[in-house]
N, C-alpha and C. Protein backbone atom coordinates (compact mmCIF):
# COMPACT_ATOMS: atom_id res chain seq x y z
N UNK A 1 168.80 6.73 -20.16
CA UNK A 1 167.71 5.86 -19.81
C UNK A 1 167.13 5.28 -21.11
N UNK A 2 166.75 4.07 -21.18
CA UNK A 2 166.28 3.54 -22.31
C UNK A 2 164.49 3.85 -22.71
N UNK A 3 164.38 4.03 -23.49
CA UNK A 3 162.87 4.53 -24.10
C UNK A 3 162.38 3.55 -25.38
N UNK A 4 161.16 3.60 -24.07
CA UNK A 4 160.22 3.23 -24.89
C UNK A 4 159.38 3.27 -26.20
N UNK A 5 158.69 2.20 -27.04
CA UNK A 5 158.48 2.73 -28.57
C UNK A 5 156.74 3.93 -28.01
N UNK A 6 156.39 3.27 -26.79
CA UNK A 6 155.20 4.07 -26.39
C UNK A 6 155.51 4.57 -24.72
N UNK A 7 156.08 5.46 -24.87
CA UNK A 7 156.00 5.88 -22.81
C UNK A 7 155.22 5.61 -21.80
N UNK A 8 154.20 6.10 -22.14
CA UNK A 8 152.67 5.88 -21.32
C UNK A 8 152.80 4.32 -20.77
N UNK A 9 153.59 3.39 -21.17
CA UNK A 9 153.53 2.35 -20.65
C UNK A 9 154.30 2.22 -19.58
N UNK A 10 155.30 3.12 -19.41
CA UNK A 10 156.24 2.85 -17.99
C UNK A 10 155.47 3.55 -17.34
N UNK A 11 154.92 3.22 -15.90
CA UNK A 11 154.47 4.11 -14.98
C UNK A 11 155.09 3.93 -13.51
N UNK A 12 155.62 5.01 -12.91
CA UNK A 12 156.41 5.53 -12.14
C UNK A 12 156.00 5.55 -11.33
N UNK A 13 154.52 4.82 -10.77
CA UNK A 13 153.62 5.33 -9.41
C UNK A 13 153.61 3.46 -8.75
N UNK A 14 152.74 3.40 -7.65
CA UNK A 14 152.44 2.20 -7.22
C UNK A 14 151.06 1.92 -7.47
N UNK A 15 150.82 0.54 -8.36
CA UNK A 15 149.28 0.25 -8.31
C UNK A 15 148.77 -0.49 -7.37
N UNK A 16 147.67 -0.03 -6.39
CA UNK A 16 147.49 -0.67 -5.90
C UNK A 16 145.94 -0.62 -5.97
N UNK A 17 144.85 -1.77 -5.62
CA UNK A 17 143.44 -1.90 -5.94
C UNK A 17 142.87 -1.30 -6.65
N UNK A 18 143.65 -1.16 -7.93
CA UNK A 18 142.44 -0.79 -9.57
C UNK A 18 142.83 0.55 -9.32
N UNK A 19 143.92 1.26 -8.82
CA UNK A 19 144.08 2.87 -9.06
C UNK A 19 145.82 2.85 -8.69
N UNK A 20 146.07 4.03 -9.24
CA UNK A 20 148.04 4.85 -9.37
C UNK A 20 148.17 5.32 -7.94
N UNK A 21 149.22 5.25 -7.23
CA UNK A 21 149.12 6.15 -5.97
C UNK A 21 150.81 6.28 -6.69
N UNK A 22 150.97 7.87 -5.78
CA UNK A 22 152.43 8.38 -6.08
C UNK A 22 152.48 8.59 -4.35
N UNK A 23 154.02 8.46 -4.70
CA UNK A 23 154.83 8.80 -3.19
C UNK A 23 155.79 10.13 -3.05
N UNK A 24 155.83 10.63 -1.93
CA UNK A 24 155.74 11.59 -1.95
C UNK A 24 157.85 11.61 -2.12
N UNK A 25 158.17 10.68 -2.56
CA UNK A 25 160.07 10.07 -3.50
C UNK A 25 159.52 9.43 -4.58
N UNK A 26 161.20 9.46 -5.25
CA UNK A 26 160.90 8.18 -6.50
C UNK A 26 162.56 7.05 -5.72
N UNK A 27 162.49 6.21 -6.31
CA UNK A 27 164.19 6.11 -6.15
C UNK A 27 164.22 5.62 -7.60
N UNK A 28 165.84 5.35 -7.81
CA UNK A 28 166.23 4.93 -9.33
C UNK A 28 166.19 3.08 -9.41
N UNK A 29 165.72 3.20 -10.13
CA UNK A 29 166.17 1.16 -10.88
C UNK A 29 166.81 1.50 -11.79
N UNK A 30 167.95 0.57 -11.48
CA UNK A 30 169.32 0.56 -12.29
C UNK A 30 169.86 -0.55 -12.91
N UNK A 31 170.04 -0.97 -14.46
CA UNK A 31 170.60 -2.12 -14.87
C UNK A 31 171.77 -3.11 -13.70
N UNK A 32 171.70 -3.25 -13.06
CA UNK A 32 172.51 -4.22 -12.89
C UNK A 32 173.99 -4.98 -13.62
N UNK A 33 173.39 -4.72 -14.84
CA UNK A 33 174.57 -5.52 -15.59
C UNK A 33 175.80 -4.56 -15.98
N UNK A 34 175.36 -2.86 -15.62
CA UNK A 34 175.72 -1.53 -16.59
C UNK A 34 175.74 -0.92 -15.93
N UNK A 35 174.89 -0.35 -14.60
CA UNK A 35 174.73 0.49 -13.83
C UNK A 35 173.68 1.83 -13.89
N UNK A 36 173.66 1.47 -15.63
CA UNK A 36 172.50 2.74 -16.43
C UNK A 36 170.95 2.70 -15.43
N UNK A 37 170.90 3.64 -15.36
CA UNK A 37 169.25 4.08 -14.91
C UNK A 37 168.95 3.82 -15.92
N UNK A 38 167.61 2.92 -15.40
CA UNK A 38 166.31 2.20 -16.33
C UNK A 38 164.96 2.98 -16.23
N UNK A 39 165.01 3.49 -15.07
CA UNK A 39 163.43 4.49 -14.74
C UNK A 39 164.04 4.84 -13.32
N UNK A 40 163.29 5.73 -13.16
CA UNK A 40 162.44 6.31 -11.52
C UNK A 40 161.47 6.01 -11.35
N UNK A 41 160.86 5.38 -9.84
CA UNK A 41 159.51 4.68 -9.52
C UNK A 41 159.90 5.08 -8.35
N UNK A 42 158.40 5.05 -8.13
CA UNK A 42 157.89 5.37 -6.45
C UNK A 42 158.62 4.90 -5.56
N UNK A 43 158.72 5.72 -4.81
CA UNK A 43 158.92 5.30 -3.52
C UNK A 43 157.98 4.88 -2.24
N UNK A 44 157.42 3.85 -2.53
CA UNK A 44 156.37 3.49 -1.53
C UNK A 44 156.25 3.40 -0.12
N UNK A 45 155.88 4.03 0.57
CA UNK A 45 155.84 4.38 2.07
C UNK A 45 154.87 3.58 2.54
N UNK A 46 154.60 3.50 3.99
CA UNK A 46 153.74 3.27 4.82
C UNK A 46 152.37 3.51 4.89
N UNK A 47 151.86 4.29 3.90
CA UNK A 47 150.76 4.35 3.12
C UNK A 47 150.77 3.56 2.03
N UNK A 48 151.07 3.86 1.39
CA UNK A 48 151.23 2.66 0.15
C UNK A 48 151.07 1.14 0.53
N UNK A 49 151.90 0.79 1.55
CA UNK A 49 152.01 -0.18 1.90
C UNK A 49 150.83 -1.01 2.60
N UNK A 50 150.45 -0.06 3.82
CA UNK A 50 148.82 -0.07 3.77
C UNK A 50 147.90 -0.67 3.32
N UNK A 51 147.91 0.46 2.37
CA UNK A 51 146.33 0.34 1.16
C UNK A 51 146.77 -1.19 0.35
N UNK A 52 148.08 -1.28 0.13
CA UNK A 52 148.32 -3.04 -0.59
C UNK A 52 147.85 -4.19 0.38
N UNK A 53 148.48 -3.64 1.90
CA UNK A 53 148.12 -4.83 2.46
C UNK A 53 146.30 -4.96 2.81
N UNK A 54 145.90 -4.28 2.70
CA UNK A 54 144.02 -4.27 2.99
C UNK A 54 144.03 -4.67 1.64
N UNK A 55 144.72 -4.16 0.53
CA UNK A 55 143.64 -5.16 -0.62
C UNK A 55 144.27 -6.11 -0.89
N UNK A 56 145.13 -6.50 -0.75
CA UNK A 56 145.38 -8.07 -0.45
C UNK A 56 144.44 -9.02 0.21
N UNK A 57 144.23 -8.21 1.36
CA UNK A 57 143.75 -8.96 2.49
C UNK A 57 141.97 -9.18 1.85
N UNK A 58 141.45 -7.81 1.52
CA UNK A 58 140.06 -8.53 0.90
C UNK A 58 139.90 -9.12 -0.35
N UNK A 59 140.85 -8.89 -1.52
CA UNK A 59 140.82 -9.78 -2.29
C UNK A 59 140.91 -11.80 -1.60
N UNK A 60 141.90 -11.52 -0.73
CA UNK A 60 141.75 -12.87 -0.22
C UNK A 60 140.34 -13.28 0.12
N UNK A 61 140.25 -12.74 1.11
CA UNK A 61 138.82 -12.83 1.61
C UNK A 61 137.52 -13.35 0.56
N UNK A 62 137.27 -12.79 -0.81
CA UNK A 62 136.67 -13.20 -1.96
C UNK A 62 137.01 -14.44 -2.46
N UNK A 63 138.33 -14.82 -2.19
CA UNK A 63 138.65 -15.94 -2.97
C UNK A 63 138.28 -17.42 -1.84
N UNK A 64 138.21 -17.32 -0.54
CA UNK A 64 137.87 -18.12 0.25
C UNK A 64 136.45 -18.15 0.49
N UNK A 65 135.45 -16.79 0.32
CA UNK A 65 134.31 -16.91 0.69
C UNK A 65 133.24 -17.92 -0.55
């Protein structure tokens, strides 16, 4: 896997409305060009998915009101 000059910058979780949520998987992202694993990241579920679509939805809401 390729590394970073600072780690702390790859993060492995889902952001969603100003906070990290982790899932209770990761799956792999994989170069494409190589096949090399690039990281493990969340696996975002039906919760995850959720909480994105409500803050989507009121961020919208701010931008029309």
């Amino acid at each position: 896997m390729h590394q970073l000059n600072d780690p702390q910058l790859l993060k492995n979780y889902s952001y969603i409305n100003g906070s990290w949520h982790s899932s209770a998987s990761d799956i792999a992202v994989n170069n494409p060009a190589t096949g090399k694993l690039v990281a493990m990241v969340s696996n975002a579920g039906t919760t995850e998915t959720e909480l994105a679509v409500k803050a989507a939805k009121d961020a919208f809401r701010a931008w029309v009101d």
